[in-house]
N, C-alpha and C. Protein backbone atom coordinates (compact mmCIF):
# COMPACT_ATOMS: atom_id res chain seq x y z
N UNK A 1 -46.53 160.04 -89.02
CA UNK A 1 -45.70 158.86 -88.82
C UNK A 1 -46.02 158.24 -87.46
N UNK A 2 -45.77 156.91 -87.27
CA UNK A 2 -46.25 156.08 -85.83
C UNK A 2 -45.00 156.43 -85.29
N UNK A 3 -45.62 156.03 -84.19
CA UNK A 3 -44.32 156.49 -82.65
C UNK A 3 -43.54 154.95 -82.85
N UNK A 4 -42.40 154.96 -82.95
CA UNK A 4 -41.54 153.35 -82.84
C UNK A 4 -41.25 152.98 -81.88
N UNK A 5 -40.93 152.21 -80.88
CA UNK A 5 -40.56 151.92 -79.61
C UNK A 5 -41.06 151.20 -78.38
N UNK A 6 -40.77 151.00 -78.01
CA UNK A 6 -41.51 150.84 -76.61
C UNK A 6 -40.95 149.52 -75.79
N UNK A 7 -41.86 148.84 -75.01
CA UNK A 7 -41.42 147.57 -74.32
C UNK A 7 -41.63 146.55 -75.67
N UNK A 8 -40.51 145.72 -74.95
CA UNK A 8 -40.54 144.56 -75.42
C UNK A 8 -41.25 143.10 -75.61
N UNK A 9 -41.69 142.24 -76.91
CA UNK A 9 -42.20 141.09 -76.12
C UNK A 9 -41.34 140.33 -77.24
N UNK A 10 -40.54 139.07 -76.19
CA UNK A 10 -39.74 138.27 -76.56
C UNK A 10 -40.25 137.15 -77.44
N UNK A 11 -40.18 136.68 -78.68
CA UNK A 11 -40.70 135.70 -79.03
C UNK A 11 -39.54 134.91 -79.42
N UNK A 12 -38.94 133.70 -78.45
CA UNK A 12 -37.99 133.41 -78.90
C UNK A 12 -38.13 131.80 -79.67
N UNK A 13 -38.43 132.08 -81.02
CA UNK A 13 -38.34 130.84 -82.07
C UNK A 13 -38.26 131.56 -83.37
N UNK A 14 -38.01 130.63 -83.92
CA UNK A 14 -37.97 130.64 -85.81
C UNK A 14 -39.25 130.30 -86.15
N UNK A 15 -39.24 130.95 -87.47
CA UNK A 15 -40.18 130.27 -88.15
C UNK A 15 -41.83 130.71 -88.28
N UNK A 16 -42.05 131.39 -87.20
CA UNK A 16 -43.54 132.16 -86.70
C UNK A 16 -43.85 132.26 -87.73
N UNK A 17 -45.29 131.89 -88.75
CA UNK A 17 -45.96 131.86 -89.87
C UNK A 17 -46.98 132.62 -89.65
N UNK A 18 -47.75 133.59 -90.82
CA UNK A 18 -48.65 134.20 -90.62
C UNK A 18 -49.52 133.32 -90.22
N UNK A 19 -50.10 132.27 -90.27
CA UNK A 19 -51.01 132.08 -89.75
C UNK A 19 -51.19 131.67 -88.30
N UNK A 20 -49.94 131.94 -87.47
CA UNK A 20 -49.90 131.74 -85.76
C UNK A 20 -50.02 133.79 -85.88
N UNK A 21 -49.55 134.53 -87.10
CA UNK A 21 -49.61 135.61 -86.21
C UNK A 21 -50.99 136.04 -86.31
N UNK A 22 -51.71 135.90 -87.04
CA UNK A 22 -53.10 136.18 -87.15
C UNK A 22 -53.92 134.65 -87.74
N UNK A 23 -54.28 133.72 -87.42
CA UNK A 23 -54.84 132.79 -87.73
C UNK A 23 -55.67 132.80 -88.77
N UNK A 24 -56.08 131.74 -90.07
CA UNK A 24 -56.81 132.11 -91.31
C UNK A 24 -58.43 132.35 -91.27
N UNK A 25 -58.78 131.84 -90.03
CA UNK A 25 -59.91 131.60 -89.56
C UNK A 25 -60.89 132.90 -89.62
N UNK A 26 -59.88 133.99 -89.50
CA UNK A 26 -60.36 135.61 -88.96
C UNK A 26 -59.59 136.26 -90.56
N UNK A 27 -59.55 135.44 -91.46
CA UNK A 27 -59.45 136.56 -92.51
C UNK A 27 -60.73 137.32 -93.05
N UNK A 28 -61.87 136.58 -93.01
CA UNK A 28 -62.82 137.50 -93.37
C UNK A 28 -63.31 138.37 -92.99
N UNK A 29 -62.94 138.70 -91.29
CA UNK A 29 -63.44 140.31 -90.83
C UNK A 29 -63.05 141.50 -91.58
N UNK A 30 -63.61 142.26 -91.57
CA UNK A 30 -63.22 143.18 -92.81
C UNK A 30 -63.00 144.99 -92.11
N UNK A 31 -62.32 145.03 -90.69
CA UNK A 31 -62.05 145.83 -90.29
C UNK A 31 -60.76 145.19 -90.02
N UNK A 32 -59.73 146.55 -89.44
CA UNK A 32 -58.24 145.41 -88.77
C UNK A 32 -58.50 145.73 -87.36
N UNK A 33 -59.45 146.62 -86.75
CA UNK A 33 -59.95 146.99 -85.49
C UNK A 33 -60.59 144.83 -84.96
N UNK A 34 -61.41 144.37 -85.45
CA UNK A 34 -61.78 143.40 -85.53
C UNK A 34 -60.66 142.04 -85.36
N UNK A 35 -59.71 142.33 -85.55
CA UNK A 35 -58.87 141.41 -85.65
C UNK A 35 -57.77 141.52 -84.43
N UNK A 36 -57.82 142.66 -83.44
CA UNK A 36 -57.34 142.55 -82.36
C UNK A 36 -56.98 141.82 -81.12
N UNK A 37 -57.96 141.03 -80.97
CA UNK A 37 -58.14 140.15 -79.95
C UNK A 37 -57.81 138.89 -80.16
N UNK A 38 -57.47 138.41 -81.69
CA UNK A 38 -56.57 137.24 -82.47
C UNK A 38 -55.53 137.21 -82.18
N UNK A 39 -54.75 137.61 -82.23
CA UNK A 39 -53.28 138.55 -82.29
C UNK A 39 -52.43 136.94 -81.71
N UNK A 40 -51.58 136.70 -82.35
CA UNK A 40 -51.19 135.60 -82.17
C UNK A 40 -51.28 134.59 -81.45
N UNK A 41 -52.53 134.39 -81.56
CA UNK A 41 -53.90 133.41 -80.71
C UNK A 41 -53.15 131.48 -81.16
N UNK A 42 -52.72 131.46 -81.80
CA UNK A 42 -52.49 129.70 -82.21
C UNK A 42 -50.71 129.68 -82.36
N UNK A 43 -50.07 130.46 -81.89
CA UNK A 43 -48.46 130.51 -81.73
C UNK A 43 -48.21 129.81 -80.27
N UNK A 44 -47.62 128.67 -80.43
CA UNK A 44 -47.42 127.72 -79.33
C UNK A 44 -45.95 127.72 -79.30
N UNK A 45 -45.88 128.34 -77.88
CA UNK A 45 -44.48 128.63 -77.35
C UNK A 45 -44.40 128.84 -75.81
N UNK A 46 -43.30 127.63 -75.43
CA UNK A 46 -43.23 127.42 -73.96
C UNK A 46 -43.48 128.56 -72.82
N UNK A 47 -44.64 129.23 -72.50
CA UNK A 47 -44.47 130.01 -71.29
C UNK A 47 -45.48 131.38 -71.86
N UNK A 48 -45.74 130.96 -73.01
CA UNK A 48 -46.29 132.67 -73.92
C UNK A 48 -47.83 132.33 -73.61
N UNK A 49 -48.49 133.43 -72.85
CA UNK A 49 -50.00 133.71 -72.95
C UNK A 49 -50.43 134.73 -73.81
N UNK A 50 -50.97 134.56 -75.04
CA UNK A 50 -51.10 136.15 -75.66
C UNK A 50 -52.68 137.03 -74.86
N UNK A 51 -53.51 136.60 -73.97
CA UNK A 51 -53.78 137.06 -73.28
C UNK A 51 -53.26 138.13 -72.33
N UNK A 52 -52.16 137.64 -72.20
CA UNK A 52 -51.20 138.48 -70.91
C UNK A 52 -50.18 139.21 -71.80
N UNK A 53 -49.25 138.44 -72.49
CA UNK A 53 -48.05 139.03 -72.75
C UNK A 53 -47.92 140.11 -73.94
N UNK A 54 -49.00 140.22 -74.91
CA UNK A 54 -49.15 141.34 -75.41
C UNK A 54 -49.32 142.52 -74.90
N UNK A 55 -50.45 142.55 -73.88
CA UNK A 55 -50.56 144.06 -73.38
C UNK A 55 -49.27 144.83 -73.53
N UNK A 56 -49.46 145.90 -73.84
CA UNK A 56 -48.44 147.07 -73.10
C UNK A 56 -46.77 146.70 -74.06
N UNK A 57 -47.13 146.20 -75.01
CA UNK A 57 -46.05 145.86 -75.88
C UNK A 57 -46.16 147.11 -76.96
N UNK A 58 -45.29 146.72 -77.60
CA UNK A 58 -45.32 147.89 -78.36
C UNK A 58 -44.45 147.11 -79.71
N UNK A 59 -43.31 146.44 -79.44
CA UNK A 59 -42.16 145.81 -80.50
C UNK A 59 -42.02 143.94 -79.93
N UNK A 60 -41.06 143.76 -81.44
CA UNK A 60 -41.45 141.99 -81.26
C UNK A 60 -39.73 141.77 -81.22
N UNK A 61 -39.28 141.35 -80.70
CA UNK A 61 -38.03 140.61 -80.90
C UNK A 61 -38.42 139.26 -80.75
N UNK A 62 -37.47 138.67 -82.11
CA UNK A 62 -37.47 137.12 -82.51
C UNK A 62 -36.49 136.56 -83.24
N UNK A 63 -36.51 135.55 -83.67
CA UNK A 63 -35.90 134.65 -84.31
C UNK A 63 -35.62 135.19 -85.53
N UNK A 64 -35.22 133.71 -86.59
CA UNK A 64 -35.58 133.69 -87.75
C UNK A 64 -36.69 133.61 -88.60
N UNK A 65 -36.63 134.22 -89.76
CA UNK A 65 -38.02 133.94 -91.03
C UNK A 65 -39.06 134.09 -90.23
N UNK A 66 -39.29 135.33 -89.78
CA UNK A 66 -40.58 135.87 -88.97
C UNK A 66 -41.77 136.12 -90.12
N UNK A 67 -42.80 135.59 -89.99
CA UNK A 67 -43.84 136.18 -90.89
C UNK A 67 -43.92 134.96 -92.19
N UNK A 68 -43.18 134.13 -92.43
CA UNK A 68 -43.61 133.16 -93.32
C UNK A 68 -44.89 132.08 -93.56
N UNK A 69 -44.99 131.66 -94.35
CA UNK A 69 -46.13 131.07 -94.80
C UNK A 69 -47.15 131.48 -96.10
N UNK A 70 -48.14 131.91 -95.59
CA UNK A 70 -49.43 132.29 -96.18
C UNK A 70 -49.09 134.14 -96.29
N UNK A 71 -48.90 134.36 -97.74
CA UNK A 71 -49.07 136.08 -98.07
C UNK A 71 -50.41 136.77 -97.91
N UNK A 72 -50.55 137.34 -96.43
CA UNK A 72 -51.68 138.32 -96.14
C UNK A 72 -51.15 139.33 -95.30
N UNK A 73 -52.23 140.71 -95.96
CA UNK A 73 -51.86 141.85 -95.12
C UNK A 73 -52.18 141.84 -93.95
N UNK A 74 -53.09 140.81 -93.27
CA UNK A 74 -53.75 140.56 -92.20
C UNK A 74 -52.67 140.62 -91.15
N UNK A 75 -51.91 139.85 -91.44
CA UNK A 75 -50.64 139.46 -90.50
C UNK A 75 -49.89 141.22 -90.06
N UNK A 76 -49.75 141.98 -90.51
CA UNK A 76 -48.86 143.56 -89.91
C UNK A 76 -50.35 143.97 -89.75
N UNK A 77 -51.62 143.99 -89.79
CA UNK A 77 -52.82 145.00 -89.67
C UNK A 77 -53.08 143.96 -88.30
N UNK A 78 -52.71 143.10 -87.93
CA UNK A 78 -53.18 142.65 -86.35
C UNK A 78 -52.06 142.68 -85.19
N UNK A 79 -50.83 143.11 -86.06
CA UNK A 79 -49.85 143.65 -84.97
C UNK A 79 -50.05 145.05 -84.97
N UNK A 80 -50.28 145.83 -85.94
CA UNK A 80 -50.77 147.68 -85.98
C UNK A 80 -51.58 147.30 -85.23
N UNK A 81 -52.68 146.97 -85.33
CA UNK A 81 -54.26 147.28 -84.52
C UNK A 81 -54.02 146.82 -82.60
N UNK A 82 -52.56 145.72 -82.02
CA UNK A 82 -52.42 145.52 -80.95
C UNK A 82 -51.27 146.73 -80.68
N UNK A 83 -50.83 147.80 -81.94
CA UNK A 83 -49.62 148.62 -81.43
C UNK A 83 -48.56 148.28 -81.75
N UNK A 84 -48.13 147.23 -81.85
CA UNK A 84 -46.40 146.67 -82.18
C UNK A 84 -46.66 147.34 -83.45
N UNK A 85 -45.72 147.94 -83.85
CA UNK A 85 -45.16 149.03 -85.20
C UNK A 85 -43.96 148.59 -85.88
N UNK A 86 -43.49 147.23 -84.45
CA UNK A 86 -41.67 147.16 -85.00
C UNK A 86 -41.59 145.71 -84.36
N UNK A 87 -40.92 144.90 -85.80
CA UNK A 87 -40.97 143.55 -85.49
C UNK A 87 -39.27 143.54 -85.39
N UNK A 88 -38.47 143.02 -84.55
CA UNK A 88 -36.82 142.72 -84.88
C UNK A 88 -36.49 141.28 -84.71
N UNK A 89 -35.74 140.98 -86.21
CA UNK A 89 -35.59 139.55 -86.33
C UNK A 89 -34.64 139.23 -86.89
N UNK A 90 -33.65 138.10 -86.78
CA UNK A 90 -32.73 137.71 -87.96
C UNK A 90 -33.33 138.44 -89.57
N UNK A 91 -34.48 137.56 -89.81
CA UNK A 91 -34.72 137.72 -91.23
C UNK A 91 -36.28 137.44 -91.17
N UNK A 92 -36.68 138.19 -92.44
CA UNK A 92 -38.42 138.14 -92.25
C UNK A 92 -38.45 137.36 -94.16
N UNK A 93 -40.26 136.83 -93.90
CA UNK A 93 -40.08 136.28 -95.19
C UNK A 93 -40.18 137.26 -95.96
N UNK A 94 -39.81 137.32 -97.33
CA UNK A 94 -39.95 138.41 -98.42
C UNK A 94 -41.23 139.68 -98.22
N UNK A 95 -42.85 138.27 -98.28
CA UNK A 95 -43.83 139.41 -98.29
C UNK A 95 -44.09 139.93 -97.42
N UNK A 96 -44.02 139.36 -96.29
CA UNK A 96 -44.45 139.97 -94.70
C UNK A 96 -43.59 141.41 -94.46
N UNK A 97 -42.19 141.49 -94.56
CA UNK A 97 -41.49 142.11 -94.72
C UNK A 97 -41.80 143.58 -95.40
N UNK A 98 -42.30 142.88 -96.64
CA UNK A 98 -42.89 144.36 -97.87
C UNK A 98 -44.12 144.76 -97.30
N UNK A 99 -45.08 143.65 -96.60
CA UNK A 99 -46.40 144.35 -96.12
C UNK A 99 -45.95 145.17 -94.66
N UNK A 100 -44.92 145.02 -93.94
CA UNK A 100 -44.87 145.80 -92.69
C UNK A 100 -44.39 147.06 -93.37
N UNK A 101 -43.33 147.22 -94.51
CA UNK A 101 -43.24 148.96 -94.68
C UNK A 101 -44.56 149.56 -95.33
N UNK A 102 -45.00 148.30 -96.51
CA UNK A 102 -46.41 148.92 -97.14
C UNK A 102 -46.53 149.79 -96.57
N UNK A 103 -47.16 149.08 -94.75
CA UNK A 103 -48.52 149.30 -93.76
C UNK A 103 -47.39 150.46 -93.14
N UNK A 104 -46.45 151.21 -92.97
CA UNK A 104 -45.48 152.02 -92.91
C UNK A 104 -44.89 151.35 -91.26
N UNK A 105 -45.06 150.14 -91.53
CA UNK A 105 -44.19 149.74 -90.06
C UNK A 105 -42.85 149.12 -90.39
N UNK A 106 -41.62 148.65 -88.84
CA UNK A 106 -40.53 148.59 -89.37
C UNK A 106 -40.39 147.12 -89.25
N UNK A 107 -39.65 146.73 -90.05
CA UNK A 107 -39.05 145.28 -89.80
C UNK A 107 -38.03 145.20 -89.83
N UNK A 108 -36.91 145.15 -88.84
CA UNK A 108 -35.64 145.11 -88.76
C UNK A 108 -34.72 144.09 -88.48
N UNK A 109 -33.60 143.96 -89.44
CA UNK A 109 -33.12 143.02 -89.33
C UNK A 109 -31.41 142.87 -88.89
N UNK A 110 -31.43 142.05 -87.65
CA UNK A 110 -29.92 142.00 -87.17
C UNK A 110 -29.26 140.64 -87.21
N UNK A 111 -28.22 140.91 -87.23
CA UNK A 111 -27.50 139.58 -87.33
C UNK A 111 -27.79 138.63 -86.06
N UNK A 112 -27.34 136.87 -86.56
CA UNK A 112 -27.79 136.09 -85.06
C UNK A 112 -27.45 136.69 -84.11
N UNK A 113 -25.88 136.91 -84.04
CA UNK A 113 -25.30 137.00 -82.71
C UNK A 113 -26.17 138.14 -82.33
N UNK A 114 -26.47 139.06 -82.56
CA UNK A 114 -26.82 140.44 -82.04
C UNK A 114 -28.19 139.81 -81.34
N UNK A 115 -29.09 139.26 -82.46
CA UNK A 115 -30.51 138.50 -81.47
C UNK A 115 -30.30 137.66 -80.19
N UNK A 116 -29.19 136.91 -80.45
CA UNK A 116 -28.88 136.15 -79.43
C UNK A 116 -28.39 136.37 -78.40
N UNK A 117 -27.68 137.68 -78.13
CA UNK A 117 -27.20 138.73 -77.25
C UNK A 117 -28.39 139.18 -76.73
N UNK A 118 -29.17 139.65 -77.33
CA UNK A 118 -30.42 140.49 -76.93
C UNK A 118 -31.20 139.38 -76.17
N UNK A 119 -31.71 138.39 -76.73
CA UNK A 119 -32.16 137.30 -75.94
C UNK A 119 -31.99 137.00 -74.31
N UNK A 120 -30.59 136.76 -74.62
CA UNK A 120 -29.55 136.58 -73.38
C UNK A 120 -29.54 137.77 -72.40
N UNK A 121 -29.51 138.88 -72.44
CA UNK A 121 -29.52 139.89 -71.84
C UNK A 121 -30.48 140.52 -71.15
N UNK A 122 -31.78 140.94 -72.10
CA UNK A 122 -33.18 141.66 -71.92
C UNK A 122 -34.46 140.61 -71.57
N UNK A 123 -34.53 139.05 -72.37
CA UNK A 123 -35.29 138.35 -72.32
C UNK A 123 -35.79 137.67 -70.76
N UNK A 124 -36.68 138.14 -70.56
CA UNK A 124 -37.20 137.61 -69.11
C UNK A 124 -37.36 138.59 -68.05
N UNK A 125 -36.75 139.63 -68.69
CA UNK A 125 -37.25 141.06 -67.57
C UNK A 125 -37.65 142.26 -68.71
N UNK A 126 -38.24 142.98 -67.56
CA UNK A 126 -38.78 144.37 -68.53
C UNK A 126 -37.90 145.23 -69.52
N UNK A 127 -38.20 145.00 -70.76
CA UNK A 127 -37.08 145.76 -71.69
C UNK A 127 -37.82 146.36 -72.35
N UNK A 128 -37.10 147.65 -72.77
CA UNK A 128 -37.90 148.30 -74.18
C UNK A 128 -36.56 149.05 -74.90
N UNK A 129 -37.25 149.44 -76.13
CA UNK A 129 -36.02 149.77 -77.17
C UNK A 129 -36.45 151.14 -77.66
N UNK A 130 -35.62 151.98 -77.52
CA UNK A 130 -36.36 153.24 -78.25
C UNK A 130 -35.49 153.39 -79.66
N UNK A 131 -35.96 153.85 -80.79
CA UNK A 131 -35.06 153.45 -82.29
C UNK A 131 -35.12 155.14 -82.88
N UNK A 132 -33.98 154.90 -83.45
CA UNK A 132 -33.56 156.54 -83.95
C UNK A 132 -33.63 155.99 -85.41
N UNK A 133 -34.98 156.41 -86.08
CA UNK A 133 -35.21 155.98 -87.69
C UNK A 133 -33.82 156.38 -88.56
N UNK A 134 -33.94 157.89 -88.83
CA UNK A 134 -33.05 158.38 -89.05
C UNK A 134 -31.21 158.18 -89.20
N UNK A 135 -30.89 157.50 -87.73
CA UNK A 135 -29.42 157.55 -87.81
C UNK A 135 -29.29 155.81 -87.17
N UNK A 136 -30.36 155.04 -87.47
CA UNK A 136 -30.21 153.28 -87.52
C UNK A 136 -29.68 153.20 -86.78
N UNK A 137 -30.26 153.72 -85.61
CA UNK A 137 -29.83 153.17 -84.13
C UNK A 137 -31.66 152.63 -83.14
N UNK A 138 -30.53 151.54 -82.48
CA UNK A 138 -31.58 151.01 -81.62
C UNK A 138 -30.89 151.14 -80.12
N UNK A 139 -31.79 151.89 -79.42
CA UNK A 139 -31.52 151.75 -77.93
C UNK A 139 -31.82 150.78 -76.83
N UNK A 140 -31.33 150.01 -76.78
CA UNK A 140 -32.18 148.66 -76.11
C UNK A 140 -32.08 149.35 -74.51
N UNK A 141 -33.10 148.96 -73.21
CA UNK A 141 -32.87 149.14 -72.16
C UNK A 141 -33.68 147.98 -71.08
N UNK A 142 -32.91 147.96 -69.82
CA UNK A 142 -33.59 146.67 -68.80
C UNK A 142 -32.64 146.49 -68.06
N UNK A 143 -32.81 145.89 -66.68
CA UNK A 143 -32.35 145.37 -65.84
C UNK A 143 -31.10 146.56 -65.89
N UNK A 144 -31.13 147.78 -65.61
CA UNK A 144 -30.41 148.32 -65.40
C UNK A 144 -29.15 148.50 -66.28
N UNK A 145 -29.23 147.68 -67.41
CA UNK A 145 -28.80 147.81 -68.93
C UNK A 145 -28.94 148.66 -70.23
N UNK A 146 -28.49 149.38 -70.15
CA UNK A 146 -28.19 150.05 -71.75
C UNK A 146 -27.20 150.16 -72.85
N UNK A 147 -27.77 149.39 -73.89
CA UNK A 147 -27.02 149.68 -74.64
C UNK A 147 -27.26 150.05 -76.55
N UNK A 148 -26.64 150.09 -77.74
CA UNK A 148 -27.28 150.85 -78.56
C UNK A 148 -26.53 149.77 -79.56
N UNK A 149 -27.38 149.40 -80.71
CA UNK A 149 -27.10 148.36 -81.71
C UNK A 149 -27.75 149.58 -82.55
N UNK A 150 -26.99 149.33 -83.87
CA UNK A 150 -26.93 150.03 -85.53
C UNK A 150 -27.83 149.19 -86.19
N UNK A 151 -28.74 149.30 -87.28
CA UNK A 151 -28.96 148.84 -87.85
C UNK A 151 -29.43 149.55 -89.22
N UNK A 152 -29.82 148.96 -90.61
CA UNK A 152 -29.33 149.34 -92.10
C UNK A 152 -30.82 148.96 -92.21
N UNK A 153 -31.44 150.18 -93.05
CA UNK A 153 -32.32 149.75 -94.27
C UNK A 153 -32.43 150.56 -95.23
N UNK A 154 -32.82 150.33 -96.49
CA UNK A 154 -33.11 150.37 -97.59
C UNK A 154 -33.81 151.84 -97.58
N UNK A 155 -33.26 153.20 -97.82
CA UNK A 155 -33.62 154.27 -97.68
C UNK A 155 -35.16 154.10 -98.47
N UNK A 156 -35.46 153.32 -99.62
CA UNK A 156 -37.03 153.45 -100.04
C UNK A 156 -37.80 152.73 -99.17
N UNK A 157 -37.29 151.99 -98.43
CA UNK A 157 -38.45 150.90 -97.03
C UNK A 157 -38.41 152.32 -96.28
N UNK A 158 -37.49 153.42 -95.77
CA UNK A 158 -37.67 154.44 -94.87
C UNK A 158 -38.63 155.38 -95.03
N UNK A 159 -38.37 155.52 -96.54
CA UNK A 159 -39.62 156.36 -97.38
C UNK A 159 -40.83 156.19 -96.79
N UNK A 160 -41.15 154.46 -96.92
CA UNK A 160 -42.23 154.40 -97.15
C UNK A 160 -43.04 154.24 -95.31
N UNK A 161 -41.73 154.27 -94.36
CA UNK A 161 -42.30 154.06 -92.88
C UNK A 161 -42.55 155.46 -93.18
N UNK A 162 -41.99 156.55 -92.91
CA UNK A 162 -42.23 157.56 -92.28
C UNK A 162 -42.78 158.59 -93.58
N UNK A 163 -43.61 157.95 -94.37
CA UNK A 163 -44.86 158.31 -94.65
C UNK A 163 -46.51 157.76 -94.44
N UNK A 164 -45.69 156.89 -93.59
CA UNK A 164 -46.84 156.35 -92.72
C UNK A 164 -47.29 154.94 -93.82
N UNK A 165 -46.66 154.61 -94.91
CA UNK A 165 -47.58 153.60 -95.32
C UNK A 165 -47.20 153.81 -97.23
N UNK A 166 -47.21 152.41 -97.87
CA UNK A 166 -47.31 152.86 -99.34
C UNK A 166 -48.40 153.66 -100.09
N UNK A 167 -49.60 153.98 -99.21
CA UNK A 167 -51.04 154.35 -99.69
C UNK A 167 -50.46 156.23 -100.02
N UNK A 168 -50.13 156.30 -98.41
CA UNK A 168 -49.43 158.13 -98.09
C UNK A 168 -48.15 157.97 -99.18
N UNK A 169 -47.36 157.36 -98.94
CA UNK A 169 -46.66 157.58 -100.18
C UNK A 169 -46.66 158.38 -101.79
N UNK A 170 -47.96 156.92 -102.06
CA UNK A 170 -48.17 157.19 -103.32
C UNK A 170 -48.94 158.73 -103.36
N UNK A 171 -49.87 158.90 -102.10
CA UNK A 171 -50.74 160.03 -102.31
C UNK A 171 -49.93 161.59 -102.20
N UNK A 172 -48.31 161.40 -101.49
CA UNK A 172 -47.79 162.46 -101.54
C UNK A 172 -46.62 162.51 -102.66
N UNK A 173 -46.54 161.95 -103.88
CA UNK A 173 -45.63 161.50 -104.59
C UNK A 173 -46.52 161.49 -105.71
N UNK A 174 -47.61 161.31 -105.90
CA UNK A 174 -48.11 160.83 -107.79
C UNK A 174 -49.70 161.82 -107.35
């Protein structure tokens, strides 16, 4: 199973479409090692260098309808291949959503106020979140702040994280 957690990188808008998170341009590389250095290369947002602000990330806090647009696995295999394992958002689109547990990563989803709290609080200084799979807790921490938000999923999306993926799944199951 992947390690969940870590620092934070704030993406604060709606709407982020696969093709700002991995651009269509780079679908034909045919490694996801290859697709690293894309990594939300055409996402235009006041103050964001993905040069800089990826490093050393690990999780995404955002908006709404994260991951919409264009259905490709490309989009969770170029956040795996930069490390982010864990996207947290209002709401993700349907497939992006199914391809992050596929790929056995998490996509979690909290209510506005709770994003908008988090925003308000952690956004603009060093934060990271450590997450208890198990008992749907998230530990948020920063600026000398801690505190712990609940969150719910679908015990077969859990299945399929912490078997690392629908592939391990199926291979320890059929």
């Amino acid at each position: 199973m992947k390690s969940f957690g870590g620092n934070i990188l704030f993406l604060d808008r709606s709407d982020i479409n696969t093709d700002e998170i991995i651009p269509a341009k780079y679908l034909t590389e045919i490694t996801k090692t290859a697709l690293k250095p894309f990594l939300l290369e055409d996402l235009i947002l006041e103050g964001f260098d993905p040069a800089v602000d990826i490093n050393g990330k690990q999780v995404i806090v955002t908006r709404a309808n994260f991951g919409c647009g264009s259905s490709r696995e490309h989009a969770p295999w170029a956040l795996e291949v930069n490390g982010i394992y864990v996207v947290i958002a209002e709401n993700f689109a349907r497939i992006f959503r199914q391809n992050m547990y596929n790929c056995g990563m998490c996509a979690i989803e909290l209510k506005t106020e709770t994003i908008d709290h988090l925003f308000n609080i952690y956004n603009g200084i060093s934060a990271s979140v450590d997450i208890d799979l198990d008992r749907g807790l998230l530990t948020f921490s920063g600026g000398g702040k801690v505190e712990t938000v609940e969150f719910q999923m679908a015990p077969f999306d859990l299945e399929l994280i912490k078997a690392g993926g629908w592939v391990e799944y199926a291979d320890s199951k059929y």
